[in-house]
Protein backbone atom coordinates (compact mmCIF):
# COMPACT_ATOMS: atom_id res chain seq x y z
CA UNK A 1 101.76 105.93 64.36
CA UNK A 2 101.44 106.59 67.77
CA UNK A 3 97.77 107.06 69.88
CA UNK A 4 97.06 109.51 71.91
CA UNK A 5 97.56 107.56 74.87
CA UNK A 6 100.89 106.06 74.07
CA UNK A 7 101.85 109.72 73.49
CA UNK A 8 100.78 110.69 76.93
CA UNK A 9 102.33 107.58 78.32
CA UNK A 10 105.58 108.62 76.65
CA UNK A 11 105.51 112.32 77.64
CA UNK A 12 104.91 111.16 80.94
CA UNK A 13 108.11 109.12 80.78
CA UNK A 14 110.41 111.53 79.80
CA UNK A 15 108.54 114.08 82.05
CA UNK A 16 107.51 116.93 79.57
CA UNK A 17 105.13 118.19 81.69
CA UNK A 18 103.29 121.08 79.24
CA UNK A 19 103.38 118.23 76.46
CA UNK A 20 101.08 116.07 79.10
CA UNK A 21 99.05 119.34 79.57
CA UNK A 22 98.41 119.84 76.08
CA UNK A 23 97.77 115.87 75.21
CA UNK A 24 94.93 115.66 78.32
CA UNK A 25 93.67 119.27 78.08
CA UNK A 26 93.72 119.80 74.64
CA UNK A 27 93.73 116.66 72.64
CA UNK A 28 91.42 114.38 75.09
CA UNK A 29 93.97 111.76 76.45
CA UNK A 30 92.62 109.05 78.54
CA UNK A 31 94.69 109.85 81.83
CA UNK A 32 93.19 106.24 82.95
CA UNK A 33 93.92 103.99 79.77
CA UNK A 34 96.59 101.10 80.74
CA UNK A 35 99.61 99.78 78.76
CA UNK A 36 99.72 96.42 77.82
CA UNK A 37 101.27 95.49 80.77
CA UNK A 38 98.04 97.43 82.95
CA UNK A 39 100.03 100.40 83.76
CA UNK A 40 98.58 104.06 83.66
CA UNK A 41 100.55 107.09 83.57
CA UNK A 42 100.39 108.16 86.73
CA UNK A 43 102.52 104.75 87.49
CA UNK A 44 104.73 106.19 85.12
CA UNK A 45 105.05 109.36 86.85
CA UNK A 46 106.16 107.96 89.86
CA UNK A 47 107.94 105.48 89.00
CA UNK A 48 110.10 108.13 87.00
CA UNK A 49 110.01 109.96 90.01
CA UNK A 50 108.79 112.99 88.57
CA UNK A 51 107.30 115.23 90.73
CA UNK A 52 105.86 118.16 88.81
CA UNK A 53 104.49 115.74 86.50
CA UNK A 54 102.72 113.29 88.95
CA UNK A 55 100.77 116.78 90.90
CA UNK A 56 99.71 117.87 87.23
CA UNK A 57 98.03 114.29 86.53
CA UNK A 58 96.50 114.26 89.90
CA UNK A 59 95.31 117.75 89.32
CA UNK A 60 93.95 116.47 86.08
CA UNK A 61 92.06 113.53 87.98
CA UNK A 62 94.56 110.86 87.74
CA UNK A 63 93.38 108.27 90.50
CA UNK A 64 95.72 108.42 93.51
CA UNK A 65 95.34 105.18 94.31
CA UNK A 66 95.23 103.33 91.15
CA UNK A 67 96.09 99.87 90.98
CA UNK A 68 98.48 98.43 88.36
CA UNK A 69 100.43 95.10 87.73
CA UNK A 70 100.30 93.20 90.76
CA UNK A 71 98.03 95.08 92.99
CA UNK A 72 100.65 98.10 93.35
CA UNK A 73 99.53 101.95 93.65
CA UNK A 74 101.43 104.72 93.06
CA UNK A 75 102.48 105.13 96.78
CA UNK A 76 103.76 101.77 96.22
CA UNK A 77 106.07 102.60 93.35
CA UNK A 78 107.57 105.62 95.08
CA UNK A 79 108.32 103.32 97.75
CA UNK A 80 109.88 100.68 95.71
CA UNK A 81 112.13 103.52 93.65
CA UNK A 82 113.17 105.65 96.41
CA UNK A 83 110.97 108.89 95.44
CA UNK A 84 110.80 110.60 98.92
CA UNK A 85 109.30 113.73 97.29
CA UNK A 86 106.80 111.68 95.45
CA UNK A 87 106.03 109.89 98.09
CA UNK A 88 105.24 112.77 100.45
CA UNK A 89 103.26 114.26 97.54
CA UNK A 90 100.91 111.24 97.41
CA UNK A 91 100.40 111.42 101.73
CA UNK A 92 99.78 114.75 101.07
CA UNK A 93 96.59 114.32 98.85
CA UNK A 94 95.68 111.25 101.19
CA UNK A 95 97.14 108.08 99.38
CA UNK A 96 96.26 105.12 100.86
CA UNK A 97 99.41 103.81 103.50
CA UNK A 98 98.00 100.84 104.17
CA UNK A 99 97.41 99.49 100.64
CA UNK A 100 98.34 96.37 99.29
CA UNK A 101 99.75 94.53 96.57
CA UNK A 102 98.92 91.34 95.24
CA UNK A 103 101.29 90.22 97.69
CA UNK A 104 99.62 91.63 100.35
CA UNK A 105 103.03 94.12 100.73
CA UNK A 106 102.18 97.46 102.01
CA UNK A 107 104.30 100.35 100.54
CA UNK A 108 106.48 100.73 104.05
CA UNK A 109 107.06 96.74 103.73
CA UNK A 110 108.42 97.98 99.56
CA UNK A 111 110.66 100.72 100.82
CA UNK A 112 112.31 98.34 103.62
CA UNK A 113 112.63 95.51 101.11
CA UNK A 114 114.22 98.03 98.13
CA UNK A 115 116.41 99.82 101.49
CA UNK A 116 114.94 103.46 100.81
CA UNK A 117 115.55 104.27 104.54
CA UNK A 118 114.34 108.02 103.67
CA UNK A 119 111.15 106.47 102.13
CA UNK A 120 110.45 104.42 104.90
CA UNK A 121 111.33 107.34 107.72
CA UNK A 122 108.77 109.13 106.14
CA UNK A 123 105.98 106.65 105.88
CA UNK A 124 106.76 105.23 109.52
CA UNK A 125 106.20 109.11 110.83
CA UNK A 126 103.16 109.34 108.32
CA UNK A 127 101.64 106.13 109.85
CA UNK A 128 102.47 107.03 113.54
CA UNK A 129 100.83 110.96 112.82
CA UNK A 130 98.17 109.31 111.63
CA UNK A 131 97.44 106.74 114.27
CA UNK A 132 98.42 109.70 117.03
């Protein structure tokens, strides 16, 4: 049988959106309990590159800029899978664009090394707004 958390971590992976609703505002699921591997579900989220899913955990209080397996955030995954509309979600609600990962990789260095030239477009004109 399955806890509460590895629901949520599942429903977050397959992007049911109103099933992570229910689990965290109904049944009490730890939005900030890890895998066994240190990812949360918000990690998940992005990863999987769904958006509706990743603004509901946020709106829930999922940590922006929560670190998992090697140092990486969540601006780091969207980088590394190519999420543009992820990405621009996390800028939005102020996600770190300097972070980085154990291997002191920032997520613009992520999107250039996986080629998501849309990814990286967006954080280069994110960095230079932010600098002008």
């Amino acid at each position: 049988m399955m806890t509460l958390e590895e629901e949520l971590r599942e429903a977050v992976w397959k992007g049911k959106r109103d099933k992570v609703q229910e689990l965290v505002s109904k049944r009490g699921a730890d939005l900030h309990s890890p895998d066994e591997f240190g990812r949360l579900p918000m990690h998940y989220a992005v990863m999987r590159g769904w958006l509706e899913v990743t603004k509901l955990l946020l709106d829930l209080g999922a940590r922006i800029n929560a670190t998992g397996p090697l140092g990486s955030q969540p601006l780091h995954y969207a980088a590394q899978y190519g999420h543009k509309a992820v990405a621009e979600l996390l800028l939005d609600r102020k996600a770190d664009l300097d972070a980085r990962d154990m291997h002191g990789n920032i997520p613009m260095i992520v999107a250039r090394g996986q080629s998501r030239r849309d990814v990286v477009d967006l954080l280069v004109c994110r960095a230079d707004r932010d600098m002008g």
